[in-house]
PDB file of N, CA and C in Angstrom:
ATOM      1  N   UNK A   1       0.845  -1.175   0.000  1.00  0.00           N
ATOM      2  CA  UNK A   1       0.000   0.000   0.000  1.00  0.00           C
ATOM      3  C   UNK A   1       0.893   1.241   0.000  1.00  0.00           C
ATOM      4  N   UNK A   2       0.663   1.906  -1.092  1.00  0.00           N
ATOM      5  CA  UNK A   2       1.307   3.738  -0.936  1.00  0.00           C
ATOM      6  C   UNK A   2       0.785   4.811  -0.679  1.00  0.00           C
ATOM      7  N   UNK A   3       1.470   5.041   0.395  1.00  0.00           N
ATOM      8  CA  UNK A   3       1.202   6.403   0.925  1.00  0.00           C
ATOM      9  C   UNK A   3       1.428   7.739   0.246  1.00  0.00           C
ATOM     10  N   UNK A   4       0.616   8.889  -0.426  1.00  0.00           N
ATOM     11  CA  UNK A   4       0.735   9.826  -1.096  1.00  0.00           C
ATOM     12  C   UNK A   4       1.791  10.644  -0.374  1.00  0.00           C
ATOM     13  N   UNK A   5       2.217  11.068  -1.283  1.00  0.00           N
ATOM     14  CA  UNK A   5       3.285  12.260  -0.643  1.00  0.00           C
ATOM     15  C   UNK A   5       2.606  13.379   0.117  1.00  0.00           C
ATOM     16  N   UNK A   6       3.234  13.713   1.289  1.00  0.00           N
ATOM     17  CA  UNK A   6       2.802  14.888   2.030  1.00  0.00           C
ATOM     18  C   UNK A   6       3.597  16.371   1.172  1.00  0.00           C
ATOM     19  N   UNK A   7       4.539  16.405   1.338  1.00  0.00           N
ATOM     20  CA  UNK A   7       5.232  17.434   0.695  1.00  0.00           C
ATOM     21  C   UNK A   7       5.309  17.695  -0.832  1.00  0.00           C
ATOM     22  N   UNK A   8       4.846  18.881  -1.531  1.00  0.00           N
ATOM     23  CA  UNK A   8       5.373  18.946  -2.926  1.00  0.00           C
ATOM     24  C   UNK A   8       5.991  19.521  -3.207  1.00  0.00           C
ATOM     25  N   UNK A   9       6.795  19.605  -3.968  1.00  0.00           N
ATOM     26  CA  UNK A   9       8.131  20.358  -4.495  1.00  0.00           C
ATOM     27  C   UNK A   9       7.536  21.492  -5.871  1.00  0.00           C
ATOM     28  N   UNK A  10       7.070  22.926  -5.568  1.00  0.00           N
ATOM     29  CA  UNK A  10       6.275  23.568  -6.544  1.00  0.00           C
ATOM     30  C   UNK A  10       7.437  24.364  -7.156  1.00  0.00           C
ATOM     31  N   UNK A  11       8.559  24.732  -6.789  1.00  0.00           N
ATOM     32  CA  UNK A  11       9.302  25.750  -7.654  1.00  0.00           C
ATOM     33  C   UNK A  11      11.333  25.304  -6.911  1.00  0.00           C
ATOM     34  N   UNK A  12      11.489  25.375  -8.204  1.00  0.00           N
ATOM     35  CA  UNK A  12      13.161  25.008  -8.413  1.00  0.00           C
ATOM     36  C   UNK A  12      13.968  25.691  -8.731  1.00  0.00           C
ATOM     37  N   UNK A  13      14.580  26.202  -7.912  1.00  0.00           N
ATOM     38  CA  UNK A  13      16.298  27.285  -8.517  1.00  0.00           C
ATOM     39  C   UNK A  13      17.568  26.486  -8.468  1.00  0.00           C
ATOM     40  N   UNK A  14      18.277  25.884  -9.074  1.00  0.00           N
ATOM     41  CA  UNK A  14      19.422  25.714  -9.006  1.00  0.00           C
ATOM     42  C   UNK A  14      20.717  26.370  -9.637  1.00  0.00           C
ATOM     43  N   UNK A  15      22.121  26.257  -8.937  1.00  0.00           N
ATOM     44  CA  UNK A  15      23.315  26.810  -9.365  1.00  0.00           C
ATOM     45  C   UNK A  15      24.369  25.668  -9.207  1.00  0.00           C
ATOM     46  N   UNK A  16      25.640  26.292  -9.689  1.00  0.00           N
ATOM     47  CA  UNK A  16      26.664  25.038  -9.324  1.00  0.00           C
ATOM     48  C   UNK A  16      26.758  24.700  -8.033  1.00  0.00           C
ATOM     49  N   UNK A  17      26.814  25.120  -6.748  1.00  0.00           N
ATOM     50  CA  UNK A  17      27.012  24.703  -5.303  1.00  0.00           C
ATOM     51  C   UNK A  17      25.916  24.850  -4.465  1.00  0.00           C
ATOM     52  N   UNK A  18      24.324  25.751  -4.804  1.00  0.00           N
ATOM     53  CA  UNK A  18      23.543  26.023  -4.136  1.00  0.00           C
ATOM     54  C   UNK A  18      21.937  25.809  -4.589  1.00  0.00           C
ATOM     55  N   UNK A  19      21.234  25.343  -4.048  1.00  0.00           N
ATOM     56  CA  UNK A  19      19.757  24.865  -4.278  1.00  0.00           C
ATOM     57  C   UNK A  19      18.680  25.682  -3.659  1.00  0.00           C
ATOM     58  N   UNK A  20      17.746  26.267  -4.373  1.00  0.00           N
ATOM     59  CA  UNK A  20      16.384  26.835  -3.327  1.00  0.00           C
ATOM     60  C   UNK A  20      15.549  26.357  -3.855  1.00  0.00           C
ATOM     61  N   UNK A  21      14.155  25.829  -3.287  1.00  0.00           N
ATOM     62  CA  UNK A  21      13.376  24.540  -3.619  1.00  0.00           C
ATOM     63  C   UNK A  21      12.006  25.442  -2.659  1.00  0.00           C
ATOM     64  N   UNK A  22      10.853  25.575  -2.614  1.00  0.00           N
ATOM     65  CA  UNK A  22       9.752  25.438  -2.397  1.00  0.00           C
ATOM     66  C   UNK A  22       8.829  24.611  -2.079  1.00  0.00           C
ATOM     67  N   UNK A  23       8.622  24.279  -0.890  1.00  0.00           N
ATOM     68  CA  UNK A  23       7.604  22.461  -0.688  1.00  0.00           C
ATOM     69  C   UNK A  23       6.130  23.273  -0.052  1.00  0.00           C
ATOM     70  N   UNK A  24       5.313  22.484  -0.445  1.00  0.00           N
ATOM     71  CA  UNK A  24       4.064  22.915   0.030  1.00  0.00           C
ATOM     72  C   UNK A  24       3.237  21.523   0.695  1.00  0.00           C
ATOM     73  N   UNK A  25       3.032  21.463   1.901  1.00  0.00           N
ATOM     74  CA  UNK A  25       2.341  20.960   2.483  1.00  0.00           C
ATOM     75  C   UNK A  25       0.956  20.666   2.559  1.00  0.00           C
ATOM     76  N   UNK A  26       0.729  19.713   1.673  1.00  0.00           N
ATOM     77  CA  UNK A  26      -0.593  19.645   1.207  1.00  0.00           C
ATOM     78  C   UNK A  26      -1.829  19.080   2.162  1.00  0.00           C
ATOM     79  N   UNK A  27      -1.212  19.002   3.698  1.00  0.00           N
ATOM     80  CA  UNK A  27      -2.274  18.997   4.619  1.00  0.00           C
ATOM     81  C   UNK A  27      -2.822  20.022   4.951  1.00  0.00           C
ATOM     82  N   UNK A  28      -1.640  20.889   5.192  1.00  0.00           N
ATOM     83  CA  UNK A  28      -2.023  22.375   5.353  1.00  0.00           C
ATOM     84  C   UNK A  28      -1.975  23.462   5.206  1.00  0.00           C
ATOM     85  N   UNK A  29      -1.165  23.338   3.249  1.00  0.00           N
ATOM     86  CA  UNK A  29      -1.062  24.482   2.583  1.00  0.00           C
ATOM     87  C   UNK A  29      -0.225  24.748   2.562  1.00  0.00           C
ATOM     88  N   UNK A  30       0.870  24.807   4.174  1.00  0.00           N
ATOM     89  CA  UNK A  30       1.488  25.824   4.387  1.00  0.00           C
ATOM     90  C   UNK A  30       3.161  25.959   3.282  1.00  0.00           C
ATOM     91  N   UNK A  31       3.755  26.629   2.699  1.00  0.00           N
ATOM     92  CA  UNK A  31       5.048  26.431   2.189  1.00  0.00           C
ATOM     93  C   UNK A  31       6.416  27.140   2.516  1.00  0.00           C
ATOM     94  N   UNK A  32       6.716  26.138   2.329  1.00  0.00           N
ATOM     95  CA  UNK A  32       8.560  26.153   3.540  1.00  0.00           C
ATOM     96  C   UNK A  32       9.495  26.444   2.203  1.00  0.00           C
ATOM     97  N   UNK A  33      10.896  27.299   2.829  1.00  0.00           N
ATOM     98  CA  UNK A  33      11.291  27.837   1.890  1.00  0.00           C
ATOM     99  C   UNK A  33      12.862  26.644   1.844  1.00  0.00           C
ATOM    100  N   UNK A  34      13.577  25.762   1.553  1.00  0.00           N
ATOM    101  CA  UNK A  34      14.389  24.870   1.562  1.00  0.00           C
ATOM    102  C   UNK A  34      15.719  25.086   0.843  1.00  0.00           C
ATOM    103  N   UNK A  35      17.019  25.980   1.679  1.00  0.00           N
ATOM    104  CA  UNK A  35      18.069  26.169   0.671  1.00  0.00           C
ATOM    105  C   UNK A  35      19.053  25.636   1.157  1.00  0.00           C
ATOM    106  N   UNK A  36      19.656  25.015   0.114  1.00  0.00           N
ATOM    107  CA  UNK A  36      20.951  24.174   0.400  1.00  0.00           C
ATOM    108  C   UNK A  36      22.176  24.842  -0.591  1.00  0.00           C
ATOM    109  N   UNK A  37      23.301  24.708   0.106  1.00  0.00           N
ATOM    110  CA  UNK A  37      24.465  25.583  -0.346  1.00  0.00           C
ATOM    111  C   UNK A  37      25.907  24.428   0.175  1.00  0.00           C
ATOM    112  N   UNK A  38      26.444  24.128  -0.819  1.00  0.00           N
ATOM    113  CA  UNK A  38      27.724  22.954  -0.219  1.00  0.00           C
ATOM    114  C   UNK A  38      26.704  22.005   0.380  1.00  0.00           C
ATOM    115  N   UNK A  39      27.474  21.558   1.576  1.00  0.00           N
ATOM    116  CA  UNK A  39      27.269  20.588   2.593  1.00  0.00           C
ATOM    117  C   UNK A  39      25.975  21.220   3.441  1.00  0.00           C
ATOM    118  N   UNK A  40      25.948  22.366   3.528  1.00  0.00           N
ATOM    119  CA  UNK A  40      24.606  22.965   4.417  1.00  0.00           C
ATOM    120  C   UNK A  40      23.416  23.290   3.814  1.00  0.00           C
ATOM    121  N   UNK A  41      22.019  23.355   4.750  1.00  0.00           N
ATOM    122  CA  UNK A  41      20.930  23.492   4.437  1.00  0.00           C
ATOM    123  C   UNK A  41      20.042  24.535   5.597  1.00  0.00           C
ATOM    124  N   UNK A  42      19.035  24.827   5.209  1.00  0.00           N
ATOM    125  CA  UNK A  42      18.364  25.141   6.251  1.00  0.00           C
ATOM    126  C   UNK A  42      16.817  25.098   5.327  1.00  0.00           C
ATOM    127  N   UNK A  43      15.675  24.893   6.656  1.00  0.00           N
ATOM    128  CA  UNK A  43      14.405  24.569   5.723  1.00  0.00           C
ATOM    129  C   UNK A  43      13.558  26.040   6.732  1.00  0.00           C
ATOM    130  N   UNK A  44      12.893  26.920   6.274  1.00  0.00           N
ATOM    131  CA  UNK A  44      12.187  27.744   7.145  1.00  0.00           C
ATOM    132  C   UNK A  44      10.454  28.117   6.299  1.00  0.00           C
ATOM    133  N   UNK A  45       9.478  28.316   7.118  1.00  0.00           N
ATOM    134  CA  UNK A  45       8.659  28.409   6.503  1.00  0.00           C
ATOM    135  C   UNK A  45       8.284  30.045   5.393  1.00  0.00           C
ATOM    136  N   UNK A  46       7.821  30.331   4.583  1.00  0.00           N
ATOM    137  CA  UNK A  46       7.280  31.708   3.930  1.00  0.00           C
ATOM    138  C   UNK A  46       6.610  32.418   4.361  1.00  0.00           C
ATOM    139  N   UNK A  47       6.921  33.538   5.252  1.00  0.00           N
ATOM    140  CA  UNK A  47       5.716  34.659   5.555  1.00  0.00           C
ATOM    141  C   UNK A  47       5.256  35.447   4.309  1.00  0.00           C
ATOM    142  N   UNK A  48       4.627  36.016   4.633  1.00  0.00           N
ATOM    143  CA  UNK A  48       4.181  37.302   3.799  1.00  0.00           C
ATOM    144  C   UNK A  48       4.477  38.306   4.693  1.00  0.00           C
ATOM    145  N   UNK A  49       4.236  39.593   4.116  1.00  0.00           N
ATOM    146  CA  UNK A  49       4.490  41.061   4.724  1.00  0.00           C
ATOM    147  C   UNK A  49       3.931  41.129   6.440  1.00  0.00           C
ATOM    148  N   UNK A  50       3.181  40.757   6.468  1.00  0.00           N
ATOM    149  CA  UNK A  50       2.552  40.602   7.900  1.00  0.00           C
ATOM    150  C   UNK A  50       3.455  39.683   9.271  1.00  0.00           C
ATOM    151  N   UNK A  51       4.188  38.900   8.205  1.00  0.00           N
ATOM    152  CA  UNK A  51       4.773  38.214   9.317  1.00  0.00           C
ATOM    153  C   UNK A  51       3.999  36.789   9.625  1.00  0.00           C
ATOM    154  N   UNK A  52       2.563  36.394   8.847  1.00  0.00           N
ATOM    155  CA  UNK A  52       2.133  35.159   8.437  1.00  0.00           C
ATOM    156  C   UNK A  52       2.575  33.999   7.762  1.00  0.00           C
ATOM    157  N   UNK A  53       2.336  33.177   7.915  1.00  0.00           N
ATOM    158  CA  UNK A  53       3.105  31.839   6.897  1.00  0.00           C
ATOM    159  C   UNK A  53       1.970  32.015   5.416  1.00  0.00           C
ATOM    160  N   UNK A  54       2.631  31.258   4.446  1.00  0.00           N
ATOM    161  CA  UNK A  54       2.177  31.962   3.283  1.00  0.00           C
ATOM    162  C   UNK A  54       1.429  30.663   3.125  1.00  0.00           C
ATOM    163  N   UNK A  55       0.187  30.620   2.821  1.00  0.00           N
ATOM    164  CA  UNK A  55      -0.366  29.692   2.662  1.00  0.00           C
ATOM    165  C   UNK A  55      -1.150  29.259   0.924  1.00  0.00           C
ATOM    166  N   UNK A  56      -0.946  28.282   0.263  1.00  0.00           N
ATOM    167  CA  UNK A  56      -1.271  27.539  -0.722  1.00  0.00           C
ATOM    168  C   UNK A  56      -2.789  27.273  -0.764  1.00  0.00           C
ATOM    169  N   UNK A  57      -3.538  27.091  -1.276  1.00  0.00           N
ATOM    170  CA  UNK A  57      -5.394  26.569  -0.855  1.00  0.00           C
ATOM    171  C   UNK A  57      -5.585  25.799  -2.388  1.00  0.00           C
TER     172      UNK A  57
END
């Protein structure tokens, strides 16, 4: 039995050493901003101007 993916991958930047990727959480919209550079990463979610998480519907 397969389990649907929770996370989607909606928008892709790549360079030679560094990655920024977009996932949207399709339980609850919400989308996380995912950049990787060398060996490091960090995943944080998208506000908008308000200081809200940016939400998908």
């Amino acid at each position: 039995m397969r389990k649907e993916k929770r996370f989607e991958a909606v928008y892709q930047e790549t360079g030679m050493i560094s990655e920024k990727t977009i996932y949207v959480d399709k339980e609850t919209g919400v989308n996380y901003l995912f950049i990787a550079s060398g060996v490091s990463g960090g995943l944080t979610p998208l506000l908008d101007a308000e200081g809200k998480p940016v939400i998908t519907k």
